[in-house]
N, C-alpha and C. Protein backbone atom coordinates (compact mmCIF):
# COMPACT_ATOMS: atom_id res chain seq x y z
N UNK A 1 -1.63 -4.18 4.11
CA UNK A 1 -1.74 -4.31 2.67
C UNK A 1 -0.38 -3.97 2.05
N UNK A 2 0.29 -4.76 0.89
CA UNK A 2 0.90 -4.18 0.35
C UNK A 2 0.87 -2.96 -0.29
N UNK A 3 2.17 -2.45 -0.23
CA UNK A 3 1.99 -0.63 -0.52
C UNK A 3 1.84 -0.73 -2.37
N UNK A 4 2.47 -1.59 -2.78
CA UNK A 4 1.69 -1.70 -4.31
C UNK A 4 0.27 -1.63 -4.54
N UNK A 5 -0.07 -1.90 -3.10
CA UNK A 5 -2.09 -2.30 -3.74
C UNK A 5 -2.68 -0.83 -2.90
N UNK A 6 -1.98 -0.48 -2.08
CA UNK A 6 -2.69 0.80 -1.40
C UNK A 6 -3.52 1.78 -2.56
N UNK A 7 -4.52 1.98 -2.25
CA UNK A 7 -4.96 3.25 -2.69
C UNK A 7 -5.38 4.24 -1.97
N UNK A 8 -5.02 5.26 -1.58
CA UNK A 8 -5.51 6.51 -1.35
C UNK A 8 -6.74 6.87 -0.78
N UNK A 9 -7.18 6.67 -1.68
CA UNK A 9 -8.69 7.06 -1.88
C UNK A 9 -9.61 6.14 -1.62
N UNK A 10 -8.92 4.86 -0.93
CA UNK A 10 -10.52 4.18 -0.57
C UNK A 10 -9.91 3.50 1.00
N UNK A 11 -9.39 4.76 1.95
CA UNK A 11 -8.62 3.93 3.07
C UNK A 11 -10.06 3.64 4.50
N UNK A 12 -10.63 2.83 4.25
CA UNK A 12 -11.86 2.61 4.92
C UNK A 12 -11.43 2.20 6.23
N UNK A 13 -10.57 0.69 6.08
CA UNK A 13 -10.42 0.09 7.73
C UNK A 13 -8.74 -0.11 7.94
N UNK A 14 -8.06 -0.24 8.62
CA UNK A 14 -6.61 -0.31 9.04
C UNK A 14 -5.98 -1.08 8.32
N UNK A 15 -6.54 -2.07 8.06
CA UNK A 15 -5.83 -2.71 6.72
C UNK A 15 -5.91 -2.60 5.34
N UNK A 16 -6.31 -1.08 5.01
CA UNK A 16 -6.27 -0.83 3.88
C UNK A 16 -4.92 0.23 4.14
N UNK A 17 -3.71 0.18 5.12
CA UNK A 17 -2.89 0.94 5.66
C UNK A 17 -1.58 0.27 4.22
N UNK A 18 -0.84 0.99 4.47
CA UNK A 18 0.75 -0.02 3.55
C UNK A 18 1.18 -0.87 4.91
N UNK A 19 1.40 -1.98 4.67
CA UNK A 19 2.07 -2.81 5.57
C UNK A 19 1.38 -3.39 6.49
N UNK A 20 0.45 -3.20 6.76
CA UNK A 20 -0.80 -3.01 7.55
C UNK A 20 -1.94 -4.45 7.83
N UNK A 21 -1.53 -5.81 8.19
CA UNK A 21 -2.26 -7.03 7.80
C UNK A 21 -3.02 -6.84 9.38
N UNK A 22 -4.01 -7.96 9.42
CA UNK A 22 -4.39 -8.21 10.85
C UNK A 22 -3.81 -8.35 12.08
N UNK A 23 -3.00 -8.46 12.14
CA UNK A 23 -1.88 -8.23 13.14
C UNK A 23 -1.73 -6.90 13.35
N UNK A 24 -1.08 -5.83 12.81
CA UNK A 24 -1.15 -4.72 12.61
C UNK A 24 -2.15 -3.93 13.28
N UNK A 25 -3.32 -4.32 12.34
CA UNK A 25 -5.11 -3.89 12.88
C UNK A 25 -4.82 -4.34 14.31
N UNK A 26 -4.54 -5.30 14.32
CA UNK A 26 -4.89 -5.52 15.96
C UNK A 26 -4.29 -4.63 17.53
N UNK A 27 -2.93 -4.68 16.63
CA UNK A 27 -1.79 -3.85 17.14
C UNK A 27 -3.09 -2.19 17.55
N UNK A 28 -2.98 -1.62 16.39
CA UNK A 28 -3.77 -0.29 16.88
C UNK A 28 -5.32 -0.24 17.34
N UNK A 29 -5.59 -1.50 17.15
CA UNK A 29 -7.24 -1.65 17.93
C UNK A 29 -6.68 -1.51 18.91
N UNK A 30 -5.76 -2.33 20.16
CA UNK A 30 -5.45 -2.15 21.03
C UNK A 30 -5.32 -1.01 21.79
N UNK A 31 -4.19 -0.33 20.75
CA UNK A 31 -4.05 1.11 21.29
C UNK A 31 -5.66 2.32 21.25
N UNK A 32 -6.53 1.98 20.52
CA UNK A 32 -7.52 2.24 20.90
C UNK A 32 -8.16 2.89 19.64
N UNK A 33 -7.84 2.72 18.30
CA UNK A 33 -7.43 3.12 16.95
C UNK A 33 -8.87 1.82 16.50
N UNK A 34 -9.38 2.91 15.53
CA UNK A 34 -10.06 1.74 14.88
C UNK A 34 -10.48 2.19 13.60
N UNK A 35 -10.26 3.53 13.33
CA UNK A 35 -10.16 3.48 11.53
C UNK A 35 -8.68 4.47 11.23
N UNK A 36 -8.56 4.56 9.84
CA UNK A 36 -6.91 4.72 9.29
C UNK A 36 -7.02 6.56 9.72
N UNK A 37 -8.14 7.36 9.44
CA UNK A 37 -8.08 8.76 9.84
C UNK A 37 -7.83 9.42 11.37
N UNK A 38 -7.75 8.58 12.35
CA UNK A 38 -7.43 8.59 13.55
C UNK A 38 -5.90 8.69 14.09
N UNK A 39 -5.46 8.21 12.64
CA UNK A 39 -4.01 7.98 12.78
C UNK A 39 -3.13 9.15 12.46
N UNK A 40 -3.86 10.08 11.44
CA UNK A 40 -2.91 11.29 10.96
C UNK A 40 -2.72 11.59 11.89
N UNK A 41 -1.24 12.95 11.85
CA UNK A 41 -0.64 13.26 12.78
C UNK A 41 0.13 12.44 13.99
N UNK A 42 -0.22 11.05 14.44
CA UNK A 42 0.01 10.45 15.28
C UNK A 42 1.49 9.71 14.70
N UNK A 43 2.40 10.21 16.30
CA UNK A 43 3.84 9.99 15.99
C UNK A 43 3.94 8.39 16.38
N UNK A 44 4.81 7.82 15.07
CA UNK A 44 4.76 6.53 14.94
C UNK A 44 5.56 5.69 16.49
N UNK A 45 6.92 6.54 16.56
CA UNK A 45 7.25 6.14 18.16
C UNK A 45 6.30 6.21 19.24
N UNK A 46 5.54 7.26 19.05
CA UNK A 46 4.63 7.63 20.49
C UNK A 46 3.67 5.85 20.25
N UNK A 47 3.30 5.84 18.99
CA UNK A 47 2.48 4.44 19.39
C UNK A 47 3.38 3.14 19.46
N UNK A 48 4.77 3.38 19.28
CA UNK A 48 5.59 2.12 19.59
C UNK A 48 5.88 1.79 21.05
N UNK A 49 5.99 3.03 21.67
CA UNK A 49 6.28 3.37 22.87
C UNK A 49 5.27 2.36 23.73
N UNK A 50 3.72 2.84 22.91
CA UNK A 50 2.67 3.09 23.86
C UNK A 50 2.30 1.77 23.71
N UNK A 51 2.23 0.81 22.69
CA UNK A 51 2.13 -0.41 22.66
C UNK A 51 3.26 -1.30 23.37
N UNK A 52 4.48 -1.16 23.57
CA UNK A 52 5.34 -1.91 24.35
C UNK A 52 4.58 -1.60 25.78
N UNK A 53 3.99 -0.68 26.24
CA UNK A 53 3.91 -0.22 27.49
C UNK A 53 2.78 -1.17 27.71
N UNK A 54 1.23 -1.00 26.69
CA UNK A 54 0.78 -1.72 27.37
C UNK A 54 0.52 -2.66 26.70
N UNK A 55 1.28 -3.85 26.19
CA UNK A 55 1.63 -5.00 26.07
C UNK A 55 2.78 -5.72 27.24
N UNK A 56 3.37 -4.78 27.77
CA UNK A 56 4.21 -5.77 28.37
C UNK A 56 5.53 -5.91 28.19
N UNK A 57 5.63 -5.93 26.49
CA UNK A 57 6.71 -6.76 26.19
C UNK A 57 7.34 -5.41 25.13
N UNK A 58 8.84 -5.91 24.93
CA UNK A 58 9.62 -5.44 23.97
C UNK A 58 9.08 -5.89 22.57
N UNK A 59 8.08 -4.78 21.43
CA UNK A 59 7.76 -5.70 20.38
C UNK A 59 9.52 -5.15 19.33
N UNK A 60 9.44 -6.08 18.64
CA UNK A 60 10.25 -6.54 17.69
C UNK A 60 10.56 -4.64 17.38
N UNK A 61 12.01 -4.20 16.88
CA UNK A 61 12.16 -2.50 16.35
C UNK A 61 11.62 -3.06 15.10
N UNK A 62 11.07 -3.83 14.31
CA UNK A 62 10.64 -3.81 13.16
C UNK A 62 9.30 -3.07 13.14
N UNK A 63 8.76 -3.71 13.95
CA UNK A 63 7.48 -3.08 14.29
C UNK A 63 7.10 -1.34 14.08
N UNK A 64 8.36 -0.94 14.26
CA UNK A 64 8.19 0.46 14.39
C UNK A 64 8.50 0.75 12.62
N UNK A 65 8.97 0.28 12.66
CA UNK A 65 9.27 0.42 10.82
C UNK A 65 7.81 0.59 10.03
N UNK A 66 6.51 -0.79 10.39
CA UNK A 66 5.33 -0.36 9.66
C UNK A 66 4.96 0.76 10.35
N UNK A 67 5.27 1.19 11.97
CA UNK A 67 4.61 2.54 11.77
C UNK A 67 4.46 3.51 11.40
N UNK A 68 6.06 3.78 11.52
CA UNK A 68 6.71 4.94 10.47
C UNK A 68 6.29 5.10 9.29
N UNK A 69 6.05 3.51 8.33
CA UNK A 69 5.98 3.58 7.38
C UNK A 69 4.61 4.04 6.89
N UNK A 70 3.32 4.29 8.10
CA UNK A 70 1.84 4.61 7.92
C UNK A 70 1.91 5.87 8.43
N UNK A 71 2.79 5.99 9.44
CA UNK A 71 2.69 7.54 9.80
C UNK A 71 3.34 9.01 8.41
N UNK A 72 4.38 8.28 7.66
CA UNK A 72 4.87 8.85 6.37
C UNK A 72 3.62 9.35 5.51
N UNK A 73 2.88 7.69 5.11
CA UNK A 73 2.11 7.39 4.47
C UNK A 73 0.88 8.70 4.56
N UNK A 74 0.36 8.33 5.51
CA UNK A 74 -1.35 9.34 6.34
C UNK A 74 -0.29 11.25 6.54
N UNK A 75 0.84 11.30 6.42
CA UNK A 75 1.19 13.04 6.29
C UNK A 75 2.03 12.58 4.41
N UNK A 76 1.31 12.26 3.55
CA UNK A 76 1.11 12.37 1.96
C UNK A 76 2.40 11.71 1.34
N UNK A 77 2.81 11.18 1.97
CA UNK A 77 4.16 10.17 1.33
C UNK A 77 3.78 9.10 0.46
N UNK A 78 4.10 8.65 -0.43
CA UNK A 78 3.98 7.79 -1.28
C UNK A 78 4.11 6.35 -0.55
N UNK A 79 3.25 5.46 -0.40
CA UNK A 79 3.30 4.08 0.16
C UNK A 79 4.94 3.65 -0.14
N UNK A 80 5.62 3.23 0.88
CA UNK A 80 6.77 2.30 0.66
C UNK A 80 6.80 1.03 1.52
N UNK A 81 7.51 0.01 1.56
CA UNK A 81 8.04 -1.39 1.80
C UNK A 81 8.27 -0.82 3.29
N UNK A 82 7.86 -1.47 4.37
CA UNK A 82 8.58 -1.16 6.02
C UNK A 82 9.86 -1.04 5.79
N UNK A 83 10.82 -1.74 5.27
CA UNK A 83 12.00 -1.53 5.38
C UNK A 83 12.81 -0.77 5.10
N UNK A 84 11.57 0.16 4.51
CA UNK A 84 12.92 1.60 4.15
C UNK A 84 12.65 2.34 4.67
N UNK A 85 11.94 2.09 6.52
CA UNK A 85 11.91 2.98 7.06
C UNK A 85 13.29 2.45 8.34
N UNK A 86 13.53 1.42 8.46
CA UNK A 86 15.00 0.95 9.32
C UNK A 86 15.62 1.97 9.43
N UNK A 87 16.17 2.94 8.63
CA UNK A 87 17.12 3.58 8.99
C UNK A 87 16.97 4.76 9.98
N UNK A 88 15.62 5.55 9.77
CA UNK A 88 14.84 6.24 10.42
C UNK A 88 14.64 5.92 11.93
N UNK A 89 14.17 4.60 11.85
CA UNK A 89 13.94 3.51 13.09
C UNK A 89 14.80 3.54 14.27
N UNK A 90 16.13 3.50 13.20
CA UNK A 90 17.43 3.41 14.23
C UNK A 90 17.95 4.47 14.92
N UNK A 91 17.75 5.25 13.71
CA UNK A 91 17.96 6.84 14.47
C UNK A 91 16.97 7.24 15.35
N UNK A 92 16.22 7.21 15.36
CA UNK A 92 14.97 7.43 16.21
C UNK A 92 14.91 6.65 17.90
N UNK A 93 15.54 5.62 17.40
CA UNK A 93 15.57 4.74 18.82
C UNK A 93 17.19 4.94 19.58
N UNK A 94 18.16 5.55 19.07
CA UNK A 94 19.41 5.91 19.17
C UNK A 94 19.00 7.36 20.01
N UNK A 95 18.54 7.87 19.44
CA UNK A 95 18.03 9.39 20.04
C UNK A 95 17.20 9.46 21.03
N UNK A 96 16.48 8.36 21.32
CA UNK A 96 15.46 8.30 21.92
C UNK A 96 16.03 7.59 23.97
């Protein structure tokens, strides 16, 4: 969902996440995620990690950007755009 339309207070299924479309949902069904309260606390690398692992494949570092940007989100951050989590991203994967 866009983080303009997020509300708070009515986060029922994964795509009521910021950034968060069916793709996304699918992304953390996978990992084994199936509503948005499952997610607090959960470090956005640990599920970037854990989805490259068992997918297979290198997903896109953007990817990690909506996580960051839900993991911000679910510890009381104000919804923002994935992309202003890039910088975070980079450092994170630099360190990592």
């Amino acid at each position: 969902m866009h983080p303009d339309k997020v509300d708070r207070n009515q986060l029922k299924k994964l795509t009521d996440l910021p950034n968060i479309g069916p793709a996304g949902a699918k992304d953390y069904q996978l990992l084994g995620y199936q509503d948005p309260q499952q997610l607090v606390g959960v470090s956005a690398l640990h599920l970037y990690q854990q989805l490259c692992a068992t997918t297979g494949v290198q997903h896109d570092p953007c990817v990690l950007d909506v996580l960051l940007s839900v993991e911000h989100f679910l510890a009381g951050d104000a919804p923002k755009v994935w992309w202003a989590y890039s910088a975070q991203r980079r450092a994170l994967l630099e360190a990592d």
